[in-house]
N, C-alpha and C. Protein backbone atom coordinates (compact mmCIF):
# COMPACT_ATOMS: atom_id res chain seq x y z
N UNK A 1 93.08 -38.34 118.79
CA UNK A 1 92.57 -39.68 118.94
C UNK A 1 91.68 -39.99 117.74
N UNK A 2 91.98 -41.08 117.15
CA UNK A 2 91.05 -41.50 116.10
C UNK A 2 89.82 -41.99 116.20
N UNK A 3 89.10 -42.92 115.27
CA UNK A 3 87.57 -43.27 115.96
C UNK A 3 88.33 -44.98 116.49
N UNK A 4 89.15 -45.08 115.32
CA UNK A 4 89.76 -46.26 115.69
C UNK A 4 90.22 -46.69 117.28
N UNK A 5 90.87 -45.72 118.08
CA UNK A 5 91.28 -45.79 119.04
C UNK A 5 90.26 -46.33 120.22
N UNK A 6 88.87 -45.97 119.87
CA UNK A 6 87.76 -46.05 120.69
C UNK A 6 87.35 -47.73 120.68
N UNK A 7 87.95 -48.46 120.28
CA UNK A 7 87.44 -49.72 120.23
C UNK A 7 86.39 -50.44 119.24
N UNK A 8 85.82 -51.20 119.63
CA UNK A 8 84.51 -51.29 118.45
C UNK A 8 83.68 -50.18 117.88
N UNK A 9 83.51 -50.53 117.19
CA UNK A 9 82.36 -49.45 116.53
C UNK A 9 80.98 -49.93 116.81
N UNK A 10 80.37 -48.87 117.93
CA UNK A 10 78.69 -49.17 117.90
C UNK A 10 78.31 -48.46 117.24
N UNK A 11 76.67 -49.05 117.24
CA UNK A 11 75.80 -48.20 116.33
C UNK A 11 75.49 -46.89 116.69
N UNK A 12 74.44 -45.82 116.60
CA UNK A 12 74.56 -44.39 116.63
C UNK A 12 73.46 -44.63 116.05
N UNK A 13 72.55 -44.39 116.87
CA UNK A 13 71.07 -43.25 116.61
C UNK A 13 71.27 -41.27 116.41
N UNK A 14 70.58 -40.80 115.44
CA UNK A 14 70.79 -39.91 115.49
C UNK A 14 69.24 -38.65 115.73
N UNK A 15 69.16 -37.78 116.64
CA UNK A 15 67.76 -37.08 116.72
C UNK A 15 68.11 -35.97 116.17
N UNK A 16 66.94 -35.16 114.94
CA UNK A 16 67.39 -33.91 114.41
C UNK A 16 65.93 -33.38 115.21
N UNK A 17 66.24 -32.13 115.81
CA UNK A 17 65.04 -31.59 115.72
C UNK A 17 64.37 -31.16 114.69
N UNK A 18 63.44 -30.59 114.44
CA UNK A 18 63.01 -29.45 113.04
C UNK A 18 61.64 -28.88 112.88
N UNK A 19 62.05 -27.64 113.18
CA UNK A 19 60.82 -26.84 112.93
C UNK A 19 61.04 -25.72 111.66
N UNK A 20 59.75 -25.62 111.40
CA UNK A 20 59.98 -24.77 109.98
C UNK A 20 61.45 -24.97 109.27
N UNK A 21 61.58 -26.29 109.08
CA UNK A 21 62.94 -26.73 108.41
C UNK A 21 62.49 -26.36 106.11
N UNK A 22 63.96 -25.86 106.30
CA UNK A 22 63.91 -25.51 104.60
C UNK A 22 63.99 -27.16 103.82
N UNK A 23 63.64 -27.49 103.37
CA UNK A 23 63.82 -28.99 102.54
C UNK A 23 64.97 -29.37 101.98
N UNK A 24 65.43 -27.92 101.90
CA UNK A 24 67.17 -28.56 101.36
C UNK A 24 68.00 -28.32 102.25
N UNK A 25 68.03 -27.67 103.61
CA UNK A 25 68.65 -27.80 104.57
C UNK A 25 68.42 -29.06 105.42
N UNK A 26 66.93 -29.93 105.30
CA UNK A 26 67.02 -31.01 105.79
C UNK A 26 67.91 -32.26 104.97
N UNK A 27 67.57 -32.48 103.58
CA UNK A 27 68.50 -32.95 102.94
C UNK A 27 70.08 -33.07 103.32
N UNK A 28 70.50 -31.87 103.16
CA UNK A 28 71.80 -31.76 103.09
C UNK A 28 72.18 -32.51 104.67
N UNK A 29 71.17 -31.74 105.58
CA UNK A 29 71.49 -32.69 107.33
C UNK A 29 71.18 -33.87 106.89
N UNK A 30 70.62 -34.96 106.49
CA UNK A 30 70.61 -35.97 106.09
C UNK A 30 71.56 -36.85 106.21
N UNK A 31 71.97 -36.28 104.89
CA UNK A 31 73.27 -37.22 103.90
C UNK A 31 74.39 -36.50 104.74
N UNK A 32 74.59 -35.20 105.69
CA UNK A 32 75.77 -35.90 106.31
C UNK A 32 75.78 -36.56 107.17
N UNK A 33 74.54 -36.95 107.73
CA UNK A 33 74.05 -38.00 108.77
C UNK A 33 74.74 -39.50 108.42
N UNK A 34 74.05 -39.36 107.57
CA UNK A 34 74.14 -40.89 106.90
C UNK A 34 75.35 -41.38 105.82
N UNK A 35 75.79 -40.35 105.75
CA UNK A 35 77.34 -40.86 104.67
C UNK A 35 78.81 -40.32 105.69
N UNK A 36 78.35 -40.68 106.99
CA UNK A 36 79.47 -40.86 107.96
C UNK A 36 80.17 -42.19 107.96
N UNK A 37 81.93 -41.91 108.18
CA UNK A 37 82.49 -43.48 108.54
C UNK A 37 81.57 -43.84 109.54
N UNK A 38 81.46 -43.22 110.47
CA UNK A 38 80.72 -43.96 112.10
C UNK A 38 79.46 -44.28 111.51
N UNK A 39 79.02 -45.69 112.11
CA UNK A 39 77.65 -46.21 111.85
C UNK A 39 76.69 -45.48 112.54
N UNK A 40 75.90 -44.99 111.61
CA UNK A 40 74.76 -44.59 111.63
C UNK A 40 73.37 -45.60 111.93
N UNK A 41 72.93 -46.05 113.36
CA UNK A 41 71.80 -46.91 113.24
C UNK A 41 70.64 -46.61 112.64
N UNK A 42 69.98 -45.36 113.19
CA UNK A 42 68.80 -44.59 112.86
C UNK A 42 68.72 -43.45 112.85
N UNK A 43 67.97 -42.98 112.30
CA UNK A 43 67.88 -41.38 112.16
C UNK A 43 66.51 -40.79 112.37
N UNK A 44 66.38 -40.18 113.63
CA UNK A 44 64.84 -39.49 114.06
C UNK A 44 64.77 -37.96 113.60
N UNK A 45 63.93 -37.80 112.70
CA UNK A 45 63.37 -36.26 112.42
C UNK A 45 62.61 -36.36 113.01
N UNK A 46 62.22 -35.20 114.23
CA UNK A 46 61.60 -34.70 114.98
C UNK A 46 60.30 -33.44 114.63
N UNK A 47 59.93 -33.25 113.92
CA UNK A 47 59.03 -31.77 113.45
C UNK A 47 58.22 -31.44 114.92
N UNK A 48 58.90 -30.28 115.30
CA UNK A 48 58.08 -29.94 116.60
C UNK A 48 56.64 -28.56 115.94
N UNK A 49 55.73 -29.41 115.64
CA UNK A 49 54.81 -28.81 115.14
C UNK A 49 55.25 -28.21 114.57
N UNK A 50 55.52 -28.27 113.45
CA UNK A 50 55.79 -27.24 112.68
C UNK A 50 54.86 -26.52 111.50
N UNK A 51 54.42 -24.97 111.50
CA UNK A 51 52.70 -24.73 110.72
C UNK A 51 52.78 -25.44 109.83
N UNK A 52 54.03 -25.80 108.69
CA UNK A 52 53.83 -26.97 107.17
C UNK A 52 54.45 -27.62 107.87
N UNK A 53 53.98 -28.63 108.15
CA UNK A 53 54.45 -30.21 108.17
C UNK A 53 55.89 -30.23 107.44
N UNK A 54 57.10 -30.56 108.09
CA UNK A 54 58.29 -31.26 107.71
C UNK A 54 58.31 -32.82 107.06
N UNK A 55 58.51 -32.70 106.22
CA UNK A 55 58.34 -33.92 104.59
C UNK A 55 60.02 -33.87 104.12
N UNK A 56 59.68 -35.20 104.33
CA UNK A 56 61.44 -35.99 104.60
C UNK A 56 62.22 -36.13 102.71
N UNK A 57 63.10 -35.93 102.49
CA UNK A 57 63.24 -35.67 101.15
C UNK A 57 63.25 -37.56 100.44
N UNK A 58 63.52 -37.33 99.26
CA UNK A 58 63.93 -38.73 98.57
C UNK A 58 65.13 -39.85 99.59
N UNK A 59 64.92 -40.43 99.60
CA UNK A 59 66.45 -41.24 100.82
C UNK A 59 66.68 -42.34 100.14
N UNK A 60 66.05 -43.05 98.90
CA UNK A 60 66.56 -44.02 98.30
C UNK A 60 66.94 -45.19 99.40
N UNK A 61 67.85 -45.89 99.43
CA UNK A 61 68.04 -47.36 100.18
C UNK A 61 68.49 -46.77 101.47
N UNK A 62 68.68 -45.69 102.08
CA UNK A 62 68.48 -45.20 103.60
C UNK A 62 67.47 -45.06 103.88
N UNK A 63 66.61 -44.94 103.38
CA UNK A 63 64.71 -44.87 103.74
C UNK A 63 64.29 -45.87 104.62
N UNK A 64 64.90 -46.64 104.98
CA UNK A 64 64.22 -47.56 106.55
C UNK A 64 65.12 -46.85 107.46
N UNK A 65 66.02 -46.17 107.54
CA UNK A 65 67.11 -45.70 108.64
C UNK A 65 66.25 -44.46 108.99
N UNK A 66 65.67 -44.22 108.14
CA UNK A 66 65.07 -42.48 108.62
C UNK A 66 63.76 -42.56 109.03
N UNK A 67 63.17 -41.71 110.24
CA UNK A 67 61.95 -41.94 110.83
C UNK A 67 61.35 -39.99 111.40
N UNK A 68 60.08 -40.38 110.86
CA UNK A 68 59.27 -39.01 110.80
C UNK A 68 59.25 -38.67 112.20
N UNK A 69 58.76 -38.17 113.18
CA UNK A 69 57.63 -38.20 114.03
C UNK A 69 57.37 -36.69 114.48
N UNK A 70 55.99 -36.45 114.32
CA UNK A 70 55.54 -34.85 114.05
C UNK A 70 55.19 -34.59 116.23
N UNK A 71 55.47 -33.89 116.26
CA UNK A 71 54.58 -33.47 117.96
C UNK A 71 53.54 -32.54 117.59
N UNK A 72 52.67 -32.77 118.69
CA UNK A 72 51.36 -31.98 118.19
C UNK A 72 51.13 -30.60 118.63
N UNK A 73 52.88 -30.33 119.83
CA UNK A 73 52.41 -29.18 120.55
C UNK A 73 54.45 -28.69 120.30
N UNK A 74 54.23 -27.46 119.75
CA UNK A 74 55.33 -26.78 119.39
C UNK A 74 56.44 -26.93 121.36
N UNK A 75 57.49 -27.27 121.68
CA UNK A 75 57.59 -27.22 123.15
C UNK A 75 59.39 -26.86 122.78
N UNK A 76 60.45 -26.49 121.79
CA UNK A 76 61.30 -26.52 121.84
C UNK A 76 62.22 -27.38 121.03
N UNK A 77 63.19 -27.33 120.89
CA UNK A 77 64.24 -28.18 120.16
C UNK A 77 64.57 -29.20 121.46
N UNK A 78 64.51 -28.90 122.87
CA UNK A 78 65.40 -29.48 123.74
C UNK A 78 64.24 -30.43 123.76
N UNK A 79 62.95 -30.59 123.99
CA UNK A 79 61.67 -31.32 124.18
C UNK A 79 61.68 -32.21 122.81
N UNK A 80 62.01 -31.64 121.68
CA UNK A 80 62.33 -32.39 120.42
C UNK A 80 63.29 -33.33 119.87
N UNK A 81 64.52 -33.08 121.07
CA UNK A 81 65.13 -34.00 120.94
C UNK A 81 64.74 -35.07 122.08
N UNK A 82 63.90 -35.44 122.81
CA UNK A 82 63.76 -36.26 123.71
C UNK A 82 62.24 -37.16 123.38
N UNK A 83 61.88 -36.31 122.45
CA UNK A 83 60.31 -36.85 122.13
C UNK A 83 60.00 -38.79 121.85
């Protein structure tokens, strides 16, 4: 089945968790986030406390699609994706 088959195309939020994320492994999750056929609405990085702060790379004209938000208490990836 194609994506085509599915009817319209909605938008798509996407949640990454990330703790102690490498900077070029967030990158690279990024851009395949965001250079999908399927529309991509938004994109939540999650940093579940992480000891260095997770710092979102360069995003150029996707930089309003992508959104920080740090938790103050380490609780999981599953708690990170719901935050």
């Amino acid at each position: 089945m194609s994506s085509g088959d599915w009817g319209p195309s909605l938008p798509v939020d996407v949640v990454i968790p990330a703790y102690r994320e490498r900077p070029e492994a967030l990158a690279a999750t990024l851009a395949a986030c965001l250079h999908q056929t399927y529309p991509v609405c938004q994109v939540y990085v999650v940093d579940d406390a992480s000891p260095s702060p997770v710092i979102l790379p360069p995003l150029g004209e996707a930089a309003s699609k992508v959104h920080l938000l740090r938790l103050p208490v380490n609780r999981g990836a599953s708690t990170a994706r719901n935050a």
